[in-house]
PDB file of N, CA and C in Angstrom:
ATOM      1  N   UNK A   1       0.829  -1.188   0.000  1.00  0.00           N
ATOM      2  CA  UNK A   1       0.000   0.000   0.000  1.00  0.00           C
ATOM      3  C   UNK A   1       0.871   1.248   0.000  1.00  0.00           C
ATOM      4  N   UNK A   2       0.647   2.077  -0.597  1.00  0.00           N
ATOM      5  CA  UNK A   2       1.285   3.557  -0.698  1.00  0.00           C
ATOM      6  C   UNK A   2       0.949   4.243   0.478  1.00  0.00           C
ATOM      7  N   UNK A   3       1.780   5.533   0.567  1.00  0.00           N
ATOM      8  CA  UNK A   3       1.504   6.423   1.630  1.00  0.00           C
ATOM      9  C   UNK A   3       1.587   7.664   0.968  1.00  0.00           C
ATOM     10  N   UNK A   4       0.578   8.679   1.242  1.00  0.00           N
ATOM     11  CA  UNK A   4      -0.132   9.541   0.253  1.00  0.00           C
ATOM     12  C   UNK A   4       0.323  10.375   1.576  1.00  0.00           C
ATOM     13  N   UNK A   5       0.906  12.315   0.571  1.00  0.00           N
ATOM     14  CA  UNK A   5       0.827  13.657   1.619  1.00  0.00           C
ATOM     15  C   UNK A   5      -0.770  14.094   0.723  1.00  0.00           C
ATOM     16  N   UNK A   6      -1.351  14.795   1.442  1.00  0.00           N
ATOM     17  CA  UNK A   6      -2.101  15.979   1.887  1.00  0.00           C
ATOM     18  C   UNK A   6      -1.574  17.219   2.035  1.00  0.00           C
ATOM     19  N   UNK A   7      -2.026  18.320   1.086  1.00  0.00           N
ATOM     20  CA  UNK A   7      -1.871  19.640   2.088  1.00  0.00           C
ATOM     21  C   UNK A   7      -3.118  20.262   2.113  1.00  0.00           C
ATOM     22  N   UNK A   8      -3.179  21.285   2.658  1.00  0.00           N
ATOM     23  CA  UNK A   8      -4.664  22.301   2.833  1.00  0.00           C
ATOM     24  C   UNK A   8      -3.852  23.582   2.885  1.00  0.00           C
ATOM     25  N   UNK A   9      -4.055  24.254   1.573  1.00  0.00           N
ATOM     26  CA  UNK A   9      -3.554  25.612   1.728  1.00  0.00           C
ATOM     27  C   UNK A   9      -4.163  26.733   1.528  1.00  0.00           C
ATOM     28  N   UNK A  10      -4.520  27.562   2.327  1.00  0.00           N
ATOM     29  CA  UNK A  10      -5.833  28.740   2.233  1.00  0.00           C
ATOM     30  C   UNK A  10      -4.533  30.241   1.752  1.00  0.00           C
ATOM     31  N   UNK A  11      -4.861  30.279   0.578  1.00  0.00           N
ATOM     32  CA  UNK A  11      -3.592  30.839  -0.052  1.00  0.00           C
ATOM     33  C   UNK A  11      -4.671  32.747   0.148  1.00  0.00           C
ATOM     34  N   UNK A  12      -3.989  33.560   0.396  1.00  0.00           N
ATOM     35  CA  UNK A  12      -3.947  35.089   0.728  1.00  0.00           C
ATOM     36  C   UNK A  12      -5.083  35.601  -0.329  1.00  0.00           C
ATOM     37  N   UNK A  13      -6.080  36.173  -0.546  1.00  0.00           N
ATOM     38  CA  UNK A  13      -7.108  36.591  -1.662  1.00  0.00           C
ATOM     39  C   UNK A  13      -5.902  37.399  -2.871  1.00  0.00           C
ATOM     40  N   UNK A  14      -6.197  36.809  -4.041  1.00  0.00           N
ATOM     41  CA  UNK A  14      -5.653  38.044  -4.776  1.00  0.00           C
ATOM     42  C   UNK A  14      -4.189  37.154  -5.126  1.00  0.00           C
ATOM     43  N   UNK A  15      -3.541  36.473  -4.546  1.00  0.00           N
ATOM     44  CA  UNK A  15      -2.095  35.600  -4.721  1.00  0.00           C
ATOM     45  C   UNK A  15      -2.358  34.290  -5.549  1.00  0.00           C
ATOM     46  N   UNK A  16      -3.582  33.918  -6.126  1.00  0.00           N
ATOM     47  CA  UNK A  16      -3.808  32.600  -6.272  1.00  0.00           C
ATOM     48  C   UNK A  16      -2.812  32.412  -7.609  1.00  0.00           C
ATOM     49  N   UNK A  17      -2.798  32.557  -8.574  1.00  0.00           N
ATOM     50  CA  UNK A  17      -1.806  32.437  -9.559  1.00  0.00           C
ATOM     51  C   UNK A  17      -0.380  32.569  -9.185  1.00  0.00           C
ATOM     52  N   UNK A  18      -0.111  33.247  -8.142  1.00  0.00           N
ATOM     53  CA  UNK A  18       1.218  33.371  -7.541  1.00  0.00           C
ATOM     54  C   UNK A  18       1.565  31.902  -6.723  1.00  0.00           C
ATOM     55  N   UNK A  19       0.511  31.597  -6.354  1.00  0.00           N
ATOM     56  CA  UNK A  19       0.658  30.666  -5.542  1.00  0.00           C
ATOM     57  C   UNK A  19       0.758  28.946  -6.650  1.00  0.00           C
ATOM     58  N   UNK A  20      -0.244  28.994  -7.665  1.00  0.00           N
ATOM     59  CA  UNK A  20       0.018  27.994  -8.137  1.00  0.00           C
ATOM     60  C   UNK A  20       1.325  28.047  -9.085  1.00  0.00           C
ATOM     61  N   UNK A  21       1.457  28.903  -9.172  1.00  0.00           N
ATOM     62  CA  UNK A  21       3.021  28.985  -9.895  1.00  0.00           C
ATOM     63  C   UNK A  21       4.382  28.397  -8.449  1.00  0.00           C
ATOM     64  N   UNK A  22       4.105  28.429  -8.010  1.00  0.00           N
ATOM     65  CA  UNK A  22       5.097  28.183  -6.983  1.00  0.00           C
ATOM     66  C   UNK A  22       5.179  26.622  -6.074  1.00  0.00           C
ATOM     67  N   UNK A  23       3.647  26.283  -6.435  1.00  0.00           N
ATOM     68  CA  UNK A  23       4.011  25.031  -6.133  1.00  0.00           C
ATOM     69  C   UNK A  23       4.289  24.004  -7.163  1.00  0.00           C
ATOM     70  N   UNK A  24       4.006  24.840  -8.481  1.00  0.00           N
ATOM     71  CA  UNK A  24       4.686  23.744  -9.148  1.00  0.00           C
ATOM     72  C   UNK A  24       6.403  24.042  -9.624  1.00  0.00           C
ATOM     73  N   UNK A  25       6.380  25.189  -9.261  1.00  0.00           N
ATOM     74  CA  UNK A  25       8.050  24.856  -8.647  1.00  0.00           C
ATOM     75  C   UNK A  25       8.218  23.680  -7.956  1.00  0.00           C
ATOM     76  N   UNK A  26       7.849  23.755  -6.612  1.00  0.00           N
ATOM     77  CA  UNK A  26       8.282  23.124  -5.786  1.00  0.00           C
ATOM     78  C   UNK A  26       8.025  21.594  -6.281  1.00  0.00           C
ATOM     79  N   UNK A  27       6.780  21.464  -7.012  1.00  0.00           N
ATOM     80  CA  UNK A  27       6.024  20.015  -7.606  1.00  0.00           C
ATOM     81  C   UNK A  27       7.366  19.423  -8.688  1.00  0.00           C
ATOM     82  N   UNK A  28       7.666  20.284  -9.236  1.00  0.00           N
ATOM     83  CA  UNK A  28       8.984  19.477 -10.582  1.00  0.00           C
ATOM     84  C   UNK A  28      10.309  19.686  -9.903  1.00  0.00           C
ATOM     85  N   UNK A  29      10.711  20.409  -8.820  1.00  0.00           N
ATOM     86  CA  UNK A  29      11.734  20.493  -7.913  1.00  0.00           C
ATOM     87  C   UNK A  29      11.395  19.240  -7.181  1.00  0.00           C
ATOM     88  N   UNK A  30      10.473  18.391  -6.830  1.00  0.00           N
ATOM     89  CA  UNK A  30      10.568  17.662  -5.581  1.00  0.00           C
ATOM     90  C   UNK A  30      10.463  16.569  -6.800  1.00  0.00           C
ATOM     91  N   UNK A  31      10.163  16.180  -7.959  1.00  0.00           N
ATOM     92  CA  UNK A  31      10.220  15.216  -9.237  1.00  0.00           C
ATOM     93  C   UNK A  31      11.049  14.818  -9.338  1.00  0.00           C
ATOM     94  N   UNK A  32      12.119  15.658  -9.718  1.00  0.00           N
ATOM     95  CA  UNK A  32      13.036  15.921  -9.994  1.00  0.00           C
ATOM     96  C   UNK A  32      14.216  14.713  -9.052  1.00  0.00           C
ATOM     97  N   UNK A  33      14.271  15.303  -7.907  1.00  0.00           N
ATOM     98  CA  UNK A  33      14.950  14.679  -6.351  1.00  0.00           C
ATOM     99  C   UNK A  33      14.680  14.321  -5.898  1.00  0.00           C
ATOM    100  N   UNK A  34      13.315  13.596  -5.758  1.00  0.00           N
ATOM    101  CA  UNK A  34      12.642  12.467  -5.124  1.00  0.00           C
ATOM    102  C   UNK A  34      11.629  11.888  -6.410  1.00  0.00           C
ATOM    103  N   UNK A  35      12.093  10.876  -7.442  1.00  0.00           N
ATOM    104  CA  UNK A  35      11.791  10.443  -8.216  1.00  0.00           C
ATOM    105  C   UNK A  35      10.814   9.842  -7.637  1.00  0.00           C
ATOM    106  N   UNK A  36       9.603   9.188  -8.378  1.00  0.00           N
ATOM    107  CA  UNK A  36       8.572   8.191  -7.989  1.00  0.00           C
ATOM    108  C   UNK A  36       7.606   8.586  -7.854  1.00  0.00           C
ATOM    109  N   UNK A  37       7.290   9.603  -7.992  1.00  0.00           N
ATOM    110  CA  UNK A  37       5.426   9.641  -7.146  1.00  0.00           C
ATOM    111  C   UNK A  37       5.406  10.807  -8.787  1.00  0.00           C
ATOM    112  N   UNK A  38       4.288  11.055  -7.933  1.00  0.00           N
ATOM    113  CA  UNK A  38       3.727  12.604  -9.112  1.00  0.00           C
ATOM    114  C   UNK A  38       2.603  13.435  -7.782  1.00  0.00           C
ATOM    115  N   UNK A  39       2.198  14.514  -8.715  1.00  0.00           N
ATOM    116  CA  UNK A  39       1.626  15.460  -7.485  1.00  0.00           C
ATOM    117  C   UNK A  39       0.273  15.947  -8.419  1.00  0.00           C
ATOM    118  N   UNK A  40      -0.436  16.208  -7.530  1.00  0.00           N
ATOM    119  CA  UNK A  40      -1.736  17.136  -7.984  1.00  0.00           C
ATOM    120  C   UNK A  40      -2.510  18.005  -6.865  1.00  0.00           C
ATOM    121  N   UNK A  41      -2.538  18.880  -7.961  1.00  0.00           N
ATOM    122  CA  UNK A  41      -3.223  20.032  -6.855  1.00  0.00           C
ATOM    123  C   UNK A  41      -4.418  20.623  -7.404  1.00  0.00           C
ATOM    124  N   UNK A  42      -5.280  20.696  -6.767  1.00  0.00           N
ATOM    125  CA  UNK A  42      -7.212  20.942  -7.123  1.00  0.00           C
ATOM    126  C   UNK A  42      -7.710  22.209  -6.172  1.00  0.00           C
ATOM    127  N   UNK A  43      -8.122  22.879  -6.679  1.00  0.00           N
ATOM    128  CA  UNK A  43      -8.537  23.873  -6.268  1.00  0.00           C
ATOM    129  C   UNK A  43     -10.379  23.865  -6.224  1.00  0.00           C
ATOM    130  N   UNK A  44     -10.608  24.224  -4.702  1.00  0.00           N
ATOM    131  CA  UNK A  44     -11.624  24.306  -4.302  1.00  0.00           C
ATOM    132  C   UNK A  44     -13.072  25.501  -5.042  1.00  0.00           C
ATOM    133  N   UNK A  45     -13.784  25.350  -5.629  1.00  0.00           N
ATOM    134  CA  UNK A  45     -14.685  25.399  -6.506  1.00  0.00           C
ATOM    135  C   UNK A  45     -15.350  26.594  -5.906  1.00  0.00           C
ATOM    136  N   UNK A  46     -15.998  26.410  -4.190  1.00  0.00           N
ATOM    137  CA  UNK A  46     -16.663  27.044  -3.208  1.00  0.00           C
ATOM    138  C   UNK A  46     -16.060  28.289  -2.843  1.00  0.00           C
ATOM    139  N   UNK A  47     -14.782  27.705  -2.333  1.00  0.00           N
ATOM    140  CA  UNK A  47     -13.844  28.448  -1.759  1.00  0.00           C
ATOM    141  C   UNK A  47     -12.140  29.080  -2.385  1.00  0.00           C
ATOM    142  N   UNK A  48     -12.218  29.563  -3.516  1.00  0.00           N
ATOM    143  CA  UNK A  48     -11.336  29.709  -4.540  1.00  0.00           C
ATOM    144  C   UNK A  48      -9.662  30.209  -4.070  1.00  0.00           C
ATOM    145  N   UNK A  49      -9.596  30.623  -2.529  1.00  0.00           N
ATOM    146  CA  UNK A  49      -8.165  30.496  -2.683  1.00  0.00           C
ATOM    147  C   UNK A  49      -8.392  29.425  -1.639  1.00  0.00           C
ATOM    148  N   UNK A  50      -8.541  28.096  -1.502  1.00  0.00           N
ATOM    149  CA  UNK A  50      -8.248  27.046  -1.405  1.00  0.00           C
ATOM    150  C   UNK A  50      -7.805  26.295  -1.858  1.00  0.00           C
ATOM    151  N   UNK A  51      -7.253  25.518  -1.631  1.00  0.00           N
ATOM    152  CA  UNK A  51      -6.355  24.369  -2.808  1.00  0.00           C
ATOM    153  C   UNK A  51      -5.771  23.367  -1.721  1.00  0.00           C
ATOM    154  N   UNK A  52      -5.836  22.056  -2.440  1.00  0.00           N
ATOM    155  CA  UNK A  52      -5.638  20.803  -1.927  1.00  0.00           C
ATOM    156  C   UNK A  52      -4.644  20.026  -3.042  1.00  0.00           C
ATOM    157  N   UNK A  53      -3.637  19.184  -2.204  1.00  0.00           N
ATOM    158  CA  UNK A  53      -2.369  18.749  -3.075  1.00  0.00           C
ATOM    159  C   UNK A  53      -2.537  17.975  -2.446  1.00  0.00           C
ATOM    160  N   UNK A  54      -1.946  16.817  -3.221  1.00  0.00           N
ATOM    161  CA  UNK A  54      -2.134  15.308  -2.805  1.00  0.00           C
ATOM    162  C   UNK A  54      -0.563  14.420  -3.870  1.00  0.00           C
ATOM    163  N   UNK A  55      -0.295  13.356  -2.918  1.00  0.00           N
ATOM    164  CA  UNK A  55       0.216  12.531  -3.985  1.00  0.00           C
ATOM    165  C   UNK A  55       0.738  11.287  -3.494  1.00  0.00           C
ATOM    166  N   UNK A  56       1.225  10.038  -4.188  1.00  0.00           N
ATOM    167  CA  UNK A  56       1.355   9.219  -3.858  1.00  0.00           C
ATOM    168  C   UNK A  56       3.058   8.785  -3.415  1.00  0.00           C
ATOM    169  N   UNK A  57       3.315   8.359  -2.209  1.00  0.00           N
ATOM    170  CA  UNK A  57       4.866   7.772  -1.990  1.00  0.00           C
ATOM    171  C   UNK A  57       5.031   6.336  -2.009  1.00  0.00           C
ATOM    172  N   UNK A  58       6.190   5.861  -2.056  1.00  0.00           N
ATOM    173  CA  UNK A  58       6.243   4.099  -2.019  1.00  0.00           C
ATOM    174  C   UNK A  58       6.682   3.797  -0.432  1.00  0.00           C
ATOM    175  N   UNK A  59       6.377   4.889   0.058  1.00  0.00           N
ATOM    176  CA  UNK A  59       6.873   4.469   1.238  1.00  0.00           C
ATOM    177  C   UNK A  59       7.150   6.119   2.708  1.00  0.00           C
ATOM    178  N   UNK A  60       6.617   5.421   3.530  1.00  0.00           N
ATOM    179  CA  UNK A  60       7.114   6.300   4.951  1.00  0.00           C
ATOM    180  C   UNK A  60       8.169   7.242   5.067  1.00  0.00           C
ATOM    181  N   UNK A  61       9.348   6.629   4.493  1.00  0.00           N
ATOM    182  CA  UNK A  61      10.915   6.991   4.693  1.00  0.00           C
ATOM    183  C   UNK A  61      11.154   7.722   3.215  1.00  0.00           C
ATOM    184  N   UNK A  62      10.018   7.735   2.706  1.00  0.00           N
ATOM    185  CA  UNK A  62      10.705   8.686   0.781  1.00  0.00           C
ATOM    186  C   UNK A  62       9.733  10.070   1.712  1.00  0.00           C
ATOM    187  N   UNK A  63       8.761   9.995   2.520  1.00  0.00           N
ATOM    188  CA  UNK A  63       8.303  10.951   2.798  1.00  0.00           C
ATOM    189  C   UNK A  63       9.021  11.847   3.809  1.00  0.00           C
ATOM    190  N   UNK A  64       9.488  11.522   4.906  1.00  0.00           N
ATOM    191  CA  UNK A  64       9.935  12.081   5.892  1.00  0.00           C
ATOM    192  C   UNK A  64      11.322  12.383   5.061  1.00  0.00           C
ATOM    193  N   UNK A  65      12.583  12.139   3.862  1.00  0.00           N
ATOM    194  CA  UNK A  65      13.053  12.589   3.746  1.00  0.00           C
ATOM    195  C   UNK A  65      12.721  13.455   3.082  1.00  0.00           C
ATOM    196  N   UNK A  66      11.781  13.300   2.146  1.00  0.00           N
ATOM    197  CA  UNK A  66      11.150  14.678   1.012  1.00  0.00           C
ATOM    198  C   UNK A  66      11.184  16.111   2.487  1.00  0.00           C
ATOM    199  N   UNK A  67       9.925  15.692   3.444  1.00  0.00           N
ATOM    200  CA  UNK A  67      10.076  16.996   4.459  1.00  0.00           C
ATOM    201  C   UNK A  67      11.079  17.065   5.166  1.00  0.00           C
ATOM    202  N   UNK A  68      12.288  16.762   4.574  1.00  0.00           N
ATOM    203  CA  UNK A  68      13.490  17.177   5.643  1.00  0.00           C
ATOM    204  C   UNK A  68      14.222  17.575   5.039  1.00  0.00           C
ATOM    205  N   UNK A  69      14.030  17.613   3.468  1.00  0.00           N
ATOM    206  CA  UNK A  69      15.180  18.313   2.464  1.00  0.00           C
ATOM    207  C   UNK A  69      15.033  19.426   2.024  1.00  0.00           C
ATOM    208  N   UNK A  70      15.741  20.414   1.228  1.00  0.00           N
ATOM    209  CA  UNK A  70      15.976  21.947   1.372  1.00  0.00           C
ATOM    210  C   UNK A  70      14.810  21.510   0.092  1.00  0.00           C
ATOM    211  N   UNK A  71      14.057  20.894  -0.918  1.00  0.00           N
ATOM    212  CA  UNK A  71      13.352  21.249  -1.303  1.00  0.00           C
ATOM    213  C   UNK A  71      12.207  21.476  -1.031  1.00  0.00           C
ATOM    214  N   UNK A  72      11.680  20.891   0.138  1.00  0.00           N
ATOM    215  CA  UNK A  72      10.483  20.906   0.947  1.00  0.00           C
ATOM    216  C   UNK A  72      10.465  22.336   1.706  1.00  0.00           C
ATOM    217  N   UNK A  73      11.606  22.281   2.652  1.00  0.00           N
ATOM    218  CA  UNK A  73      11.527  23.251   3.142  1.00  0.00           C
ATOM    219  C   UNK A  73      11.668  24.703   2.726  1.00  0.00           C
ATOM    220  N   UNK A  74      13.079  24.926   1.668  1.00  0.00           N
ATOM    221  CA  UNK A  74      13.095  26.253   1.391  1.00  0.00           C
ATOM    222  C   UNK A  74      11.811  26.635   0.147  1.00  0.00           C
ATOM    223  N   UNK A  75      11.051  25.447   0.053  1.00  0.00           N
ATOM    224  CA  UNK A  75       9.886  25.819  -0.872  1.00  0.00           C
ATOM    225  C   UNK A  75       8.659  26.313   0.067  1.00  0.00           C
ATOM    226  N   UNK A  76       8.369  25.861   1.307  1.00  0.00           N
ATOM    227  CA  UNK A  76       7.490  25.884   2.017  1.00  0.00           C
ATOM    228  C   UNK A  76       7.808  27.698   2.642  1.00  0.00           C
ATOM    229  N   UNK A  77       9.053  27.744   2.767  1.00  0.00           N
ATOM    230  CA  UNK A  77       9.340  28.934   3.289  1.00  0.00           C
ATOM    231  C   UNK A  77       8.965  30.095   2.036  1.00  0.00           C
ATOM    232  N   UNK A  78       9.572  29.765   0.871  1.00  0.00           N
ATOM    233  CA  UNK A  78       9.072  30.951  -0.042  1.00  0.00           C
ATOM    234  C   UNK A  78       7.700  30.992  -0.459  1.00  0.00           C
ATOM    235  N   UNK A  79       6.965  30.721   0.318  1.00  0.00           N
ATOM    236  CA  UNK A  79       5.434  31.001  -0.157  1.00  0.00           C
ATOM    237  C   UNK A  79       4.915  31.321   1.011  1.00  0.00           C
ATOM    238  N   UNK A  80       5.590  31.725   1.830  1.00  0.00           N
ATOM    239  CA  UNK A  80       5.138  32.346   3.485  1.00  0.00           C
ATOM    240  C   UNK A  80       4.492  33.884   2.888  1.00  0.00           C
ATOM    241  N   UNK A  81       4.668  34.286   2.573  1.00  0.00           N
ATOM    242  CA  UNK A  81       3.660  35.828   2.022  1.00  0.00           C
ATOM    243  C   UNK A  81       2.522  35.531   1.694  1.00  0.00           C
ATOM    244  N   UNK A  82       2.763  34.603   0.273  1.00  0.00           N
ATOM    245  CA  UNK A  82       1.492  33.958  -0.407  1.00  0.00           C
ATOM    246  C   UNK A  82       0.182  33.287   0.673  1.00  0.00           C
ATOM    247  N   UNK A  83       0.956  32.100   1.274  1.00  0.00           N
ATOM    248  CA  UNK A  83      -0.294  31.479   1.924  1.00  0.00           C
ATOM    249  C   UNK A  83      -0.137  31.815   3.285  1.00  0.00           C
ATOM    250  N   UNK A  84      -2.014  31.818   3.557  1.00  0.00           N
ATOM    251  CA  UNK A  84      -2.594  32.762   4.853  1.00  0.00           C
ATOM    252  C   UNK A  84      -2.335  31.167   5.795  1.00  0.00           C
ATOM    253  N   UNK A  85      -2.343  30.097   5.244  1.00  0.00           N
ATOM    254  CA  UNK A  85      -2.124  28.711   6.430  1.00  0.00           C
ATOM    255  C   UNK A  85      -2.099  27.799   5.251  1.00  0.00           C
ATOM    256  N   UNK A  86      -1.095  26.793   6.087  1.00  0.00           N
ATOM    257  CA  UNK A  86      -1.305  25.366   5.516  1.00  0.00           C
ATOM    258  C   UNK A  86      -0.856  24.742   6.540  1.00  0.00           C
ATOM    259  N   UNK A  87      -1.829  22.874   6.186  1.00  0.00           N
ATOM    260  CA  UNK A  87      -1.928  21.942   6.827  1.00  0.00           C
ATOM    261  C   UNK A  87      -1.485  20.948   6.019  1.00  0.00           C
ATOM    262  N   UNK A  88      -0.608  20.432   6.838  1.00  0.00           N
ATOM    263  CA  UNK A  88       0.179  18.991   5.224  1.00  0.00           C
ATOM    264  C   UNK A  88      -0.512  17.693   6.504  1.00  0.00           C
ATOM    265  N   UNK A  89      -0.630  16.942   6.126  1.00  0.00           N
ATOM    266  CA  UNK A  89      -0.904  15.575   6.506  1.00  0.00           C
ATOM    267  C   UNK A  89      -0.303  14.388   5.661  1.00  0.00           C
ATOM    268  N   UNK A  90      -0.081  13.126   6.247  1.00  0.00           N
ATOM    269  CA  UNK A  90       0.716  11.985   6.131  1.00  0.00           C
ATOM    270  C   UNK A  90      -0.624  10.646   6.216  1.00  0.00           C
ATOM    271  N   UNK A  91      -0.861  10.653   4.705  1.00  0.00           N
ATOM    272  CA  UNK A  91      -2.244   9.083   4.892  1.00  0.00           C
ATOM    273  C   UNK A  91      -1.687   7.915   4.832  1.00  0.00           C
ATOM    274  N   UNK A  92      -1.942   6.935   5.147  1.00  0.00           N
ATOM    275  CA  UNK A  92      -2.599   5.500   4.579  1.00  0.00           C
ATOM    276  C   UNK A  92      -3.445   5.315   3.926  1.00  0.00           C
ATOM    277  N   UNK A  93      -3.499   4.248   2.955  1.00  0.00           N
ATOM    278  CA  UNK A  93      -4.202   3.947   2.689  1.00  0.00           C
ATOM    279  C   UNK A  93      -4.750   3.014   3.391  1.00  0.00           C
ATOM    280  N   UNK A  94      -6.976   3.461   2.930  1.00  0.00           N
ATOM    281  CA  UNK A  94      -7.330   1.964   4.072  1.00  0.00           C
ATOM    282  C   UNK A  94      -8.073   1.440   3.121  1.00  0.00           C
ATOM    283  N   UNK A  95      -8.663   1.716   2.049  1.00  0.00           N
ATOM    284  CA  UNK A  95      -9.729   1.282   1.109  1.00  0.00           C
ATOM    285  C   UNK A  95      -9.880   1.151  -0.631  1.00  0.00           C
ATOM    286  N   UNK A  96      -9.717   0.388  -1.627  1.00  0.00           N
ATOM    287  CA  UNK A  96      -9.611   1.334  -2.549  1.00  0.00           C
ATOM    288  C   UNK A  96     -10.855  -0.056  -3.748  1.00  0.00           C
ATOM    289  N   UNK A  97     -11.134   1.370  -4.207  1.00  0.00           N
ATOM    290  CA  UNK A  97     -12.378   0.447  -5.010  1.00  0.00           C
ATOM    291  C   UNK A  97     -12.384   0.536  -6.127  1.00  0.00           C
ATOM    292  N   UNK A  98     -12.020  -0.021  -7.503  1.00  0.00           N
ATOM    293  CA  UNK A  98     -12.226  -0.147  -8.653  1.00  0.00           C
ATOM    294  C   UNK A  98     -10.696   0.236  -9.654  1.00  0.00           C
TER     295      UNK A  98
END
């Protein structure tokens, strides 16, 4: 079973193009140096500077080094203007149908 990140990012009114430009920096920067997975990010319909990123790892230990390397971090840091909060989370999978 894979182990999937989560984020929840309530990005600043008015930054949203700033903001998706920057995580896909960070999205082909983290490709790039942590081969294997891929990323997607969906933006909330209701709530338009919302946005949700998701993606798949082969494992626990590709994740915790992804958030411990200068691409995680000095990416997370240059979008500190841009986004008003984010929440990253670490899944399991428990279910999968079809």
């Amino acid at each position: 079973m894979s182990v999937y990140t989560l984020g929840i990012w309530l990005v600043r009114p008015g930054r949203e193009d700033d903001f998706v430009k920057a995580w896909k920096d960070i999205a082909e920067r983290t490709h790039k140096e942590h081969p294997g997975g891929h990323g997607l990010l969906m933006r909330d319909r209701d709530v338009p500077n919302r946005f949700i990123s998701t993606g798949p790892w082969a494992s626990l230990e590709q994740v915790e080094q992804w958030r411990s390397s200068a691409t995680y971090t000095e990416g997370i840091a240059s979008m500190r203007d841009i986004v008003e909060h984010f929440e990253p989370h670490t899944l399991d999978e428990a279910a999968t149908i079809g």
